[in-house]
ModelCIF file with pLDDT and N, C-alpha, C, O atoms, coordinates in Angstrom:
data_MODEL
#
_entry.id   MODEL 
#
_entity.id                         1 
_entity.type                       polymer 
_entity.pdbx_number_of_molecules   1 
#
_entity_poly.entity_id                      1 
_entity_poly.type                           'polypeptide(L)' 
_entity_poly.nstd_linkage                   no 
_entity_poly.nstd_monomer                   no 
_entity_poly.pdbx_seq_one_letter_code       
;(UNK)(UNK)(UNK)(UNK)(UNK)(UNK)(UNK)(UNK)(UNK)(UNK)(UNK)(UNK)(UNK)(UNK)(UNK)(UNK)
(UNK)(UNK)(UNK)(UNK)(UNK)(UNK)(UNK)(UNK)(UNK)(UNK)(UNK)(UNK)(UNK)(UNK)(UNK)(UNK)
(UNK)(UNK)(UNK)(UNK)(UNK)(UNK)(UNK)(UNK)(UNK)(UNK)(UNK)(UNK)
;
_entity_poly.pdbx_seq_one_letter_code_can   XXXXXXXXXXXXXXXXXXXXXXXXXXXXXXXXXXXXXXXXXXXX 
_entity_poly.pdbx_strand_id                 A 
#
loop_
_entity_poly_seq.entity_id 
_entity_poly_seq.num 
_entity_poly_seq.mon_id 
_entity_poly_seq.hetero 
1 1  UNK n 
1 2  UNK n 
1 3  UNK n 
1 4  UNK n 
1 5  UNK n 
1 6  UNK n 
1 7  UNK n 
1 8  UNK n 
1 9  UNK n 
1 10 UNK n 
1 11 UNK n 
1 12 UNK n 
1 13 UNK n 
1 14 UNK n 
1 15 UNK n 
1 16 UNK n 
1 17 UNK n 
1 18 UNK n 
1 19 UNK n 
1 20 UNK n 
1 21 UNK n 
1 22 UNK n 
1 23 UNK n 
1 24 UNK n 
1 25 UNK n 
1 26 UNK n 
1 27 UNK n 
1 28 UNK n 
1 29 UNK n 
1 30 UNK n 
1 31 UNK n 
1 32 UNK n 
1 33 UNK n 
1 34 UNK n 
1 35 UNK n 
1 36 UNK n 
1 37 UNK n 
1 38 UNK n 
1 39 UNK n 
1 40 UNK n 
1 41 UNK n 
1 42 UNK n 
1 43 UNK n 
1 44 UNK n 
#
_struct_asym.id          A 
_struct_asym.entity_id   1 
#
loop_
_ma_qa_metric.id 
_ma_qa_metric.mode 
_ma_qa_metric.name 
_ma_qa_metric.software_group_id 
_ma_qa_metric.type 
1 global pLDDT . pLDDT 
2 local  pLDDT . pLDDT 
#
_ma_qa_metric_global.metric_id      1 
_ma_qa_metric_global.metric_value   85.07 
_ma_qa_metric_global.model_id       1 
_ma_qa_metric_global.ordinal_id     1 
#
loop_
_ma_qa_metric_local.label_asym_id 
_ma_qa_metric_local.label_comp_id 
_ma_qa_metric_local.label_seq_id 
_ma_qa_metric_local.metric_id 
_ma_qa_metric_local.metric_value 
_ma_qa_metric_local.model_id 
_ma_qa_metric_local.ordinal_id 
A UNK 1  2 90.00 1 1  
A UNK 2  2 86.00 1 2  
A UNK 3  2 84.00 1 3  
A UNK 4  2 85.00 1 4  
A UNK 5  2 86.00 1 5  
A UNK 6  2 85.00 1 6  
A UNK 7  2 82.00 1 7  
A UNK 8  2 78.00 1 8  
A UNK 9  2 77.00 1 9  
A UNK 10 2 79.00 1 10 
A UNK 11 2 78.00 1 11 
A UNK 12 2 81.00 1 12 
A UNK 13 2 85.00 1 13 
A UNK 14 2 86.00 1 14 
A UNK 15 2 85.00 1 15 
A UNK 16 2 86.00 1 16 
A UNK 17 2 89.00 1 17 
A UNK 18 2 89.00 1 18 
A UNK 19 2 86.00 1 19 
A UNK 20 2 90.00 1 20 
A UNK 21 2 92.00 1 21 
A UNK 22 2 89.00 1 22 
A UNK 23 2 89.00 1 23 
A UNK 24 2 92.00 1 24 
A UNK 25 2 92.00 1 25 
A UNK 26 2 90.00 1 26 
A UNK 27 2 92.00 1 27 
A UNK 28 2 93.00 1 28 
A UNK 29 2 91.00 1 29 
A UNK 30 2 90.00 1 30 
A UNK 31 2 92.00 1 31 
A UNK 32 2 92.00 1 32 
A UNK 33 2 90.00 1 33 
A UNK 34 2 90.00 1 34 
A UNK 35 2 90.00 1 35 
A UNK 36 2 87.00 1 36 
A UNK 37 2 85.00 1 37 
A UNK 38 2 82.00 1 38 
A UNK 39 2 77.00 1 39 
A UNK 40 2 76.00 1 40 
A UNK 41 2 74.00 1 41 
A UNK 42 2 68.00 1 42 
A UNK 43 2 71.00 1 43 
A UNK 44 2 72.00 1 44 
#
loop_
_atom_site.group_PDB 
_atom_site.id 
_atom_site.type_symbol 
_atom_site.label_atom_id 
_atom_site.label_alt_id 
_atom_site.label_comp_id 
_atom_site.label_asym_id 
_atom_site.label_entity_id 
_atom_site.label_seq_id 
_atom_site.pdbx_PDB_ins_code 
_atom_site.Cartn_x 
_atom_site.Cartn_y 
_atom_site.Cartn_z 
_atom_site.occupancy 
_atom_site.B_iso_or_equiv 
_atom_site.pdbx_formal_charge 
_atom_site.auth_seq_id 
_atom_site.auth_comp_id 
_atom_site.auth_asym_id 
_atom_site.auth_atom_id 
_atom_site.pdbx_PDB_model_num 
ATOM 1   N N  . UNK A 1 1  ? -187.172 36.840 -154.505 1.00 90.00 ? 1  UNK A N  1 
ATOM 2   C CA . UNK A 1 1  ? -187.930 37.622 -153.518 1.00 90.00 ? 1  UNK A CA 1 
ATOM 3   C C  . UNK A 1 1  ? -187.108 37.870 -152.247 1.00 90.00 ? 1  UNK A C  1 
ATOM 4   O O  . UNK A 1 1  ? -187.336 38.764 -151.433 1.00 90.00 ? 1  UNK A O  1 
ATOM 5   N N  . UNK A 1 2  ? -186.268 37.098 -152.191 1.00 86.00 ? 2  UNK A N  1 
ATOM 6   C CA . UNK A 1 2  ? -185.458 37.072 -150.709 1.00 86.00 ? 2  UNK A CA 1 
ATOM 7   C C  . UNK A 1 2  ? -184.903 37.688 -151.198 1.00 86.00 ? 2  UNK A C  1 
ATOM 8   O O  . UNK A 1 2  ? -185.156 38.512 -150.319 1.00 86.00 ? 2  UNK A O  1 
ATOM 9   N N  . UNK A 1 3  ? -183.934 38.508 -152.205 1.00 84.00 ? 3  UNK A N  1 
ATOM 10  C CA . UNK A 1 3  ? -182.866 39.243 -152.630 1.00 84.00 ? 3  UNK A CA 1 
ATOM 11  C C  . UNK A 1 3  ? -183.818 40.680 -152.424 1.00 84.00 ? 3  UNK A C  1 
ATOM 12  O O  . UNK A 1 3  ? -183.530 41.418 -151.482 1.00 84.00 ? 3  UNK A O  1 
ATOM 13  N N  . UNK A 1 4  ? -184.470 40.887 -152.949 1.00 85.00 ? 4  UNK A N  1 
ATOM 14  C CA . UNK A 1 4  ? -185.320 41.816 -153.212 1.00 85.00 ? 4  UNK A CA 1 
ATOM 15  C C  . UNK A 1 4  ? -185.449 41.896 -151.815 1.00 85.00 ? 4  UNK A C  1 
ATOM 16  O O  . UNK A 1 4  ? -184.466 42.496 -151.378 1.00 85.00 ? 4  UNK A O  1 
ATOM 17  N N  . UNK A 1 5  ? -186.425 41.472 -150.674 1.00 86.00 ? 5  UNK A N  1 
ATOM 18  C CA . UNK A 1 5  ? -186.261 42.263 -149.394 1.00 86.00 ? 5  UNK A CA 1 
ATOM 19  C C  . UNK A 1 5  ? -185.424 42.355 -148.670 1.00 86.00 ? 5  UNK A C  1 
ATOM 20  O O  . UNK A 1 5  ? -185.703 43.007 -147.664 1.00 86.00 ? 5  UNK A O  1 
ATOM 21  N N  . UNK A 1 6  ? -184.128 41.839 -148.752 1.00 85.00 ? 6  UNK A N  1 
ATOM 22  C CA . UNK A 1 6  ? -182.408 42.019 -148.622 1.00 85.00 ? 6  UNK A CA 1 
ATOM 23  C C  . UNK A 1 6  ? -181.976 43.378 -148.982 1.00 85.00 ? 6  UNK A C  1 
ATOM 24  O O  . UNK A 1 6  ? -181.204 44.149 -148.413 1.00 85.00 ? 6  UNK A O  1 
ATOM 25  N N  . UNK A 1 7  ? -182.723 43.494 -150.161 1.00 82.00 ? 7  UNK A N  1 
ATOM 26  C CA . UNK A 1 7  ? -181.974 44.912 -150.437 1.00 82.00 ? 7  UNK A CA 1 
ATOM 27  C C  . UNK A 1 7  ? -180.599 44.374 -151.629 1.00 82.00 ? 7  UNK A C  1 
ATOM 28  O O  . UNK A 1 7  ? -179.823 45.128 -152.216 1.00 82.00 ? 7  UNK A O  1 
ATOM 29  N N  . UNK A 1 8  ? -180.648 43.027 -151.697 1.00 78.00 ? 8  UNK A N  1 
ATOM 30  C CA . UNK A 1 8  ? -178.851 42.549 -152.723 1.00 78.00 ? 8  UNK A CA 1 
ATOM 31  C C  . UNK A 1 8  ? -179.505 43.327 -154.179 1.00 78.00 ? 8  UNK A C  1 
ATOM 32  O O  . UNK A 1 8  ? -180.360 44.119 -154.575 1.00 78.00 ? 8  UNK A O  1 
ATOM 33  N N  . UNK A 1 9  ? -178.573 42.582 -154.537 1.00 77.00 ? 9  UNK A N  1 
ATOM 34  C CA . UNK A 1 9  ? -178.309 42.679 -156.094 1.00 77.00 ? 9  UNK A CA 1 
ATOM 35  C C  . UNK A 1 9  ? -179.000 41.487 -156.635 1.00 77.00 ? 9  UNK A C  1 
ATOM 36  O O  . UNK A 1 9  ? -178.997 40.368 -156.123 1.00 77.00 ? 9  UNK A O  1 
ATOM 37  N N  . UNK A 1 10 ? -179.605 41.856 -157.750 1.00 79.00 ? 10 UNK A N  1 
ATOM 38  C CA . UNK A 1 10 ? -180.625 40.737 -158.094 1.00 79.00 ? 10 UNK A CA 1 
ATOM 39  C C  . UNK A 1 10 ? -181.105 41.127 -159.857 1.00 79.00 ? 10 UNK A C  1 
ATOM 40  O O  . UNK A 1 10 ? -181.134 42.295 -160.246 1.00 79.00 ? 10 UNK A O  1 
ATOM 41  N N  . UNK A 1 11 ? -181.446 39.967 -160.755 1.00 78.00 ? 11 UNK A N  1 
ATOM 42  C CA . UNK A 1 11 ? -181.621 40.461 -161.888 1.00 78.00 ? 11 UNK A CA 1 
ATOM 43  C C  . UNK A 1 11 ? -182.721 41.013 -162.118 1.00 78.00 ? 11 UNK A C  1 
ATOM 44  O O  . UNK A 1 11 ? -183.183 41.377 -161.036 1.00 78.00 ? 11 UNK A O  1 
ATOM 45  N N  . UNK A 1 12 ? -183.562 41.339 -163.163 1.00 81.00 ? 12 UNK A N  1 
ATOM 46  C CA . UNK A 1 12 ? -184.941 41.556 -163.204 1.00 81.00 ? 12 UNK A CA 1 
ATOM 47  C C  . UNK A 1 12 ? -186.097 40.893 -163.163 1.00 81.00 ? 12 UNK A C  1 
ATOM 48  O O  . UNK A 1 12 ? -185.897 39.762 -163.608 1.00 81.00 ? 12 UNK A O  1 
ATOM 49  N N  . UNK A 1 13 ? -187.033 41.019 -162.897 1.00 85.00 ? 13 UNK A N  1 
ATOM 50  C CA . UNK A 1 13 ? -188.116 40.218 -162.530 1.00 85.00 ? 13 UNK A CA 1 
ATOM 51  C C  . UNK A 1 13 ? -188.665 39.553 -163.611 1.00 85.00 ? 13 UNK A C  1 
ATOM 52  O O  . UNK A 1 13 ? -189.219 38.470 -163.425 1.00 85.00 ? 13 UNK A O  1 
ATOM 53  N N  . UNK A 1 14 ? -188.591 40.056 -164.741 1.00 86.00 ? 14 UNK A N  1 
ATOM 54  C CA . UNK A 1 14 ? -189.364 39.831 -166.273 1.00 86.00 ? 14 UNK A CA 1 
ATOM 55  C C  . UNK A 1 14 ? -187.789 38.999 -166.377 1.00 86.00 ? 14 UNK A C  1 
ATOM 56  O O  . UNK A 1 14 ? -188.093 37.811 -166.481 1.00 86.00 ? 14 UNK A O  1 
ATOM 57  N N  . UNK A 1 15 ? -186.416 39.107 -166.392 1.00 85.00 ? 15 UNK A N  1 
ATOM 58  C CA . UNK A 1 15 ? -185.290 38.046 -167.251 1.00 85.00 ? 15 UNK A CA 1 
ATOM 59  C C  . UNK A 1 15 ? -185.747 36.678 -166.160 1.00 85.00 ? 15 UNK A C  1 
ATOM 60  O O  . UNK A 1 15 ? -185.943 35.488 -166.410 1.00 85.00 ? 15 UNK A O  1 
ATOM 61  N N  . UNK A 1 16 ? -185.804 37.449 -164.901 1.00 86.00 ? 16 UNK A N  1 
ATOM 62  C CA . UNK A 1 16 ? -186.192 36.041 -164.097 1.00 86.00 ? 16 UNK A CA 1 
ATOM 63  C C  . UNK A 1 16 ? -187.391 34.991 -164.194 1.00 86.00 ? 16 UNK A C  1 
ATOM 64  O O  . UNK A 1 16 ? -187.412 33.809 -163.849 1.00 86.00 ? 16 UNK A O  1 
ATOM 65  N N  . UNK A 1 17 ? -188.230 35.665 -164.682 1.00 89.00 ? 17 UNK A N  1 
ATOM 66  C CA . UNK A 1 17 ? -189.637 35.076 -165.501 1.00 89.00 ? 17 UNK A CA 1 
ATOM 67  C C  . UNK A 1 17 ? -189.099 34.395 -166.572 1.00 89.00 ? 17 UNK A C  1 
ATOM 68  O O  . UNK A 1 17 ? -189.075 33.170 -166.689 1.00 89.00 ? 17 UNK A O  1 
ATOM 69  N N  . UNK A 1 18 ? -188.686 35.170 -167.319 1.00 89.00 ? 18 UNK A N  1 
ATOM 70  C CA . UNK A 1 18 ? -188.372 34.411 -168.782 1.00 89.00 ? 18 UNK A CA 1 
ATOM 71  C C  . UNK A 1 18 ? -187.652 33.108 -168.505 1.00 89.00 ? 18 UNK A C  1 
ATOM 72  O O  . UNK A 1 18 ? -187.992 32.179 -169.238 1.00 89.00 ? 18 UNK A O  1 
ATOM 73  N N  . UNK A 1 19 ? -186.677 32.837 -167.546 1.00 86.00 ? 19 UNK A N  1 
ATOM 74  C CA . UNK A 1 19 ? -186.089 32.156 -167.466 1.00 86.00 ? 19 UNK A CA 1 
ATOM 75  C C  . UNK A 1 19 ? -186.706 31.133 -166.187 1.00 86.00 ? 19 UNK A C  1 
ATOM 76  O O  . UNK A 1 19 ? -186.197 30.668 -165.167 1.00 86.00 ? 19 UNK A O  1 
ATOM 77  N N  . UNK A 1 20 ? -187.241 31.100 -166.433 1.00 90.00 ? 20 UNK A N  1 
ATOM 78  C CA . UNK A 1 20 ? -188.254 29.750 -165.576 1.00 90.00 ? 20 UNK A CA 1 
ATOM 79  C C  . UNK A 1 20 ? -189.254 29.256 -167.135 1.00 90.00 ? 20 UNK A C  1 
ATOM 80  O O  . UNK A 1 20 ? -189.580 28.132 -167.516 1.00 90.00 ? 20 UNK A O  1 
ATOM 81  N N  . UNK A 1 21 ? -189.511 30.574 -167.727 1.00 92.00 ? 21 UNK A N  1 
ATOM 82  C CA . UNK A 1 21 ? -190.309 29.463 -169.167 1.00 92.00 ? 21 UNK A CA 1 
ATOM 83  C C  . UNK A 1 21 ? -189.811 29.315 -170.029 1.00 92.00 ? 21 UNK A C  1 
ATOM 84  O O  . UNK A 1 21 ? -190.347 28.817 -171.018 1.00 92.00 ? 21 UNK A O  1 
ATOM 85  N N  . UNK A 1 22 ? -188.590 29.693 -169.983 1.00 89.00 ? 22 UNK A N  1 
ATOM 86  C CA . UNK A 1 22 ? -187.737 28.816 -171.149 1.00 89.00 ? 22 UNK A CA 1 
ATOM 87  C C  . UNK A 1 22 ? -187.754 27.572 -170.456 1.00 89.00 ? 22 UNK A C  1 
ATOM 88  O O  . UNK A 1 22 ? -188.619 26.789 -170.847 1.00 89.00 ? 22 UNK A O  1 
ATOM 89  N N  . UNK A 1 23 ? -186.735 27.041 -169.167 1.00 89.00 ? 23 UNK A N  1 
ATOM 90  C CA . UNK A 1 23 ? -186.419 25.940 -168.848 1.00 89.00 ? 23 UNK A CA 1 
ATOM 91  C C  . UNK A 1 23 ? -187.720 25.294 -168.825 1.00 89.00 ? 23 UNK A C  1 
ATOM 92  O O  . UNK A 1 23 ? -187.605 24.091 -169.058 1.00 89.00 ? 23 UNK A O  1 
ATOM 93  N N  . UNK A 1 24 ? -188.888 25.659 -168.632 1.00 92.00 ? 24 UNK A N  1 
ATOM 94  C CA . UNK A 1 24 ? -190.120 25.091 -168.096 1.00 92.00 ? 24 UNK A CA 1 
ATOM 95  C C  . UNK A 1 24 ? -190.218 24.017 -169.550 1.00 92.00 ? 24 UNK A C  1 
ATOM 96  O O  . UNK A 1 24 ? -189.984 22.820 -169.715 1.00 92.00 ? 24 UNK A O  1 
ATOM 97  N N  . UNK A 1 25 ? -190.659 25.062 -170.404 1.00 92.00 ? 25 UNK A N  1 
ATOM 98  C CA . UNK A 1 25 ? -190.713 24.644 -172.202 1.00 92.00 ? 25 UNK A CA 1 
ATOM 99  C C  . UNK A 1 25 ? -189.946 23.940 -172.316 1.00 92.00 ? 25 UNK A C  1 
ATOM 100 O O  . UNK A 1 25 ? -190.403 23.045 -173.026 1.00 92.00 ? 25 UNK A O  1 
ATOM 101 N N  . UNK A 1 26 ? -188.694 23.672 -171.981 1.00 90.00 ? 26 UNK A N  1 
ATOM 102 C CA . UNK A 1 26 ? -187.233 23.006 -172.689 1.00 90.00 ? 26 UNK A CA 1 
ATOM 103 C C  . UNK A 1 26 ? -187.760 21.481 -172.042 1.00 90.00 ? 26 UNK A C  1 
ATOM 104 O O  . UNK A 1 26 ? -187.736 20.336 -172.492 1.00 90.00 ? 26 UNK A O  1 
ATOM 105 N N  . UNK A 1 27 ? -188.179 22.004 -170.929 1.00 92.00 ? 27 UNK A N  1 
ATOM 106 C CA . UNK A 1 27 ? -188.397 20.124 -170.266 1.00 92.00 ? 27 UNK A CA 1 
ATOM 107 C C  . UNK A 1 27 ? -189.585 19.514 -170.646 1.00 92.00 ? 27 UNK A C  1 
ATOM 108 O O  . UNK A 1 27 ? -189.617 18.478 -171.310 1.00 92.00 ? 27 UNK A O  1 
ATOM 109 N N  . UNK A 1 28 ? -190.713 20.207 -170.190 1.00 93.00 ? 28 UNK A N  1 
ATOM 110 C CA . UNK A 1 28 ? -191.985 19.647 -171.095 1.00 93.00 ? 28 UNK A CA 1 
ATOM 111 C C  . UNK A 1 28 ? -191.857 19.754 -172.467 1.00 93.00 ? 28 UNK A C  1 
ATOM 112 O O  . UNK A 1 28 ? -192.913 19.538 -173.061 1.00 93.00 ? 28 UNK A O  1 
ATOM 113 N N  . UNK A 1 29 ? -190.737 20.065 -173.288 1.00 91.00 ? 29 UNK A N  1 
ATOM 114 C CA . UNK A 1 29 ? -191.008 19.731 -174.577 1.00 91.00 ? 29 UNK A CA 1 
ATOM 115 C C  . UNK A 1 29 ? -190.095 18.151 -174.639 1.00 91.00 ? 29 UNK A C  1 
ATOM 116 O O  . UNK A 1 29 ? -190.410 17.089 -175.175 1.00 91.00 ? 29 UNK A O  1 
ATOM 117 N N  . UNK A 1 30 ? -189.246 18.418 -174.094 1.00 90.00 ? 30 UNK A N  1 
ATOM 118 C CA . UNK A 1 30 ? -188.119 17.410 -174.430 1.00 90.00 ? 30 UNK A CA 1 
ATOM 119 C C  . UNK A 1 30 ? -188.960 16.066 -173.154 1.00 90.00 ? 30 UNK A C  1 
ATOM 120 O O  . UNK A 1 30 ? -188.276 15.147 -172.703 1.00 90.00 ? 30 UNK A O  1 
ATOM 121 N N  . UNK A 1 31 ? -190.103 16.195 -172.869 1.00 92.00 ? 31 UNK A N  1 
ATOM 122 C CA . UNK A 1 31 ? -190.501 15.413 -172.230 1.00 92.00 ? 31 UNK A CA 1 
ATOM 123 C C  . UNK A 1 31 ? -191.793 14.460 -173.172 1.00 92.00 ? 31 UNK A C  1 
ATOM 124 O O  . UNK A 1 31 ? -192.093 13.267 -173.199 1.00 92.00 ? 31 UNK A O  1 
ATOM 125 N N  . UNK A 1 32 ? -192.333 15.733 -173.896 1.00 92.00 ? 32 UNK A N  1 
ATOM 126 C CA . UNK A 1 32 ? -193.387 15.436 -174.759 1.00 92.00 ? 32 UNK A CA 1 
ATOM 127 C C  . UNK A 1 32 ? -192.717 14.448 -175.630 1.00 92.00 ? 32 UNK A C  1 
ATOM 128 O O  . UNK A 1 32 ? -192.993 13.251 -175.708 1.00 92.00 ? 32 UNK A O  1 
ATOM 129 N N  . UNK A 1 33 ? -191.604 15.235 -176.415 1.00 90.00 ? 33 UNK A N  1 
ATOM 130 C CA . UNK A 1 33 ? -191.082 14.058 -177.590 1.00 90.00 ? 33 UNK A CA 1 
ATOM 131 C C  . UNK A 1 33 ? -190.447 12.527 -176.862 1.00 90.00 ? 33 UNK A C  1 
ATOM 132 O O  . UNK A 1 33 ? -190.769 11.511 -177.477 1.00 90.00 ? 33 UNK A O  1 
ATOM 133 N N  . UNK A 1 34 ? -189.627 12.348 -175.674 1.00 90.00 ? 34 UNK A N  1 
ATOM 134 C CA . UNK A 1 34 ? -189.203 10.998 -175.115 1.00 90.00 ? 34 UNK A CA 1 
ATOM 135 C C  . UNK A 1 34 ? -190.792 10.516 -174.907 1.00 90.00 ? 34 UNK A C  1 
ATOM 136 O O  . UNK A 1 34 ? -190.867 9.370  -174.463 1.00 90.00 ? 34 UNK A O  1 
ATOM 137 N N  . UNK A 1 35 ? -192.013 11.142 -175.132 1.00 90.00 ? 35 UNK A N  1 
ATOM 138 C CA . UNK A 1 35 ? -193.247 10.496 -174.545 1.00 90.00 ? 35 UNK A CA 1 
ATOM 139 C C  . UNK A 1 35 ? -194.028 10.033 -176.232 1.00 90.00 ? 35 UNK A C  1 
ATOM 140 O O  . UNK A 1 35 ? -195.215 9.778  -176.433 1.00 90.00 ? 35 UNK A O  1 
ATOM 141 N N  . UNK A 1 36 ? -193.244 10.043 -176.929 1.00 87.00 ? 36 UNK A N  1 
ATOM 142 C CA . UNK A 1 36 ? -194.133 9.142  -177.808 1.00 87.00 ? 36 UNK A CA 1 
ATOM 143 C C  . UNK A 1 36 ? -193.640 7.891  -178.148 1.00 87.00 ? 36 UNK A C  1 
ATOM 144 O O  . UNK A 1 36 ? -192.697 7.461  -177.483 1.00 87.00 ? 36 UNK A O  1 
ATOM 145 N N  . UNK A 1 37 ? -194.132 7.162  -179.132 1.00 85.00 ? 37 UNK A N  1 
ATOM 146 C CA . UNK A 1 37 ? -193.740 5.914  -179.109 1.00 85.00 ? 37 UNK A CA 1 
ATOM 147 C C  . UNK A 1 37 ? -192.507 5.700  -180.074 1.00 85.00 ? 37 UNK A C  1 
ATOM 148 O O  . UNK A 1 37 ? -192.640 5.918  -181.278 1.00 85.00 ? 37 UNK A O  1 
ATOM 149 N N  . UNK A 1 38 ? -191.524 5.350  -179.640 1.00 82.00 ? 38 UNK A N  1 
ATOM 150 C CA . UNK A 1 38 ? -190.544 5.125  -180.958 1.00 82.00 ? 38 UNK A CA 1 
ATOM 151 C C  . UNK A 1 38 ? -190.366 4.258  -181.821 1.00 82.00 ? 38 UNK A C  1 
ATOM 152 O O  . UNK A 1 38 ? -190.187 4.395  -183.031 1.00 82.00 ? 38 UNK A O  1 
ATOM 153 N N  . UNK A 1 39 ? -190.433 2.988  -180.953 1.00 77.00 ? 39 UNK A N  1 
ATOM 154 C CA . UNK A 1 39 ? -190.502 1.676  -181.827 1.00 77.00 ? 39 UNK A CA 1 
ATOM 155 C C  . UNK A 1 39 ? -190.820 1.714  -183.440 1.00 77.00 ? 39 UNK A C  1 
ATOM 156 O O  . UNK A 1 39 ? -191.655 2.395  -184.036 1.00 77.00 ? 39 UNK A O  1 
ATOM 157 N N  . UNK A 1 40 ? -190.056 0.940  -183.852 1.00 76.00 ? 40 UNK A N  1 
ATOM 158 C CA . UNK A 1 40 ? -190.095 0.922  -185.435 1.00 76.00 ? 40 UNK A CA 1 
ATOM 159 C C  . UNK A 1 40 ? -191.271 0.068  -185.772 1.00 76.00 ? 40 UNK A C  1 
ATOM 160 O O  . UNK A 1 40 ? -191.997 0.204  -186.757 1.00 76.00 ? 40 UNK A O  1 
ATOM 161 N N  . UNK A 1 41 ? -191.379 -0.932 -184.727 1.00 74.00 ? 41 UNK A N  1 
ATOM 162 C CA . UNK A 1 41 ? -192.781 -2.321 -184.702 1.00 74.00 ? 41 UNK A CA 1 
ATOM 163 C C  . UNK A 1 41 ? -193.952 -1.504 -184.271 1.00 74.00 ? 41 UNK A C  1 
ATOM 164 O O  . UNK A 1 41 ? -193.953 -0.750 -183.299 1.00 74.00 ? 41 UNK A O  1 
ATOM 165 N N  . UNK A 1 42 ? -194.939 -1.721 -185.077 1.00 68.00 ? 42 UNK A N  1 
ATOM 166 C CA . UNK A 1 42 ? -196.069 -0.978 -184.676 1.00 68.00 ? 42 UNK A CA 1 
ATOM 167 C C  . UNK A 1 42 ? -196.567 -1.631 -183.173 1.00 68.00 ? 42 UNK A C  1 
ATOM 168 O O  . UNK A 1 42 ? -196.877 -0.946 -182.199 1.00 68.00 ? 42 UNK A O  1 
ATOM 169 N N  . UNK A 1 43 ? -196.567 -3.096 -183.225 1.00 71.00 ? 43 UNK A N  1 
ATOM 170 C CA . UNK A 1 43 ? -196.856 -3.794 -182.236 1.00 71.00 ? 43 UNK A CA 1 
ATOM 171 C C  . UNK A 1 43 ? -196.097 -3.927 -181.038 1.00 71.00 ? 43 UNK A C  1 
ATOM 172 O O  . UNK A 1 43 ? -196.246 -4.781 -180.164 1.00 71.00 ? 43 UNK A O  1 
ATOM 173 N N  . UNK A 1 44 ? -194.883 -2.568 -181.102 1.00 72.00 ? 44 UNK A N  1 
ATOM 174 C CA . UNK A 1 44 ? -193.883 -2.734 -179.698 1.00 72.00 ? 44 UNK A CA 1 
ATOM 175 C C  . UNK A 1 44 ? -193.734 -1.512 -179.340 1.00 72.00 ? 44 UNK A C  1 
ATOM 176 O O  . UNK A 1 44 ? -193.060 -1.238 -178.347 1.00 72.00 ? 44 UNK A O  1 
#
């Protein structure tokens, strides 16, 4: 948004979107899977 009322050079609004929910997805996923239980012991 600061580029944009600058007047710079700036990518598109939709690649710039996309690219907040990729990374968004990449972490809450890779957050989901370190969030289950691994242990081989049911009891650990």
């Amino acid at each position: 948004s600061k580029a944009k009322a600058r007047g710079l050079s700036r990518d598109a609004f939709g690649m710039v979107v996309a690219r907040v929910v990729v990374v968004g997805l990449l972490l809450v996923g890779l957050t989901a899977v370190l969030s289950q239980n691994r242990a081989r012991i049911a009891t650990v």
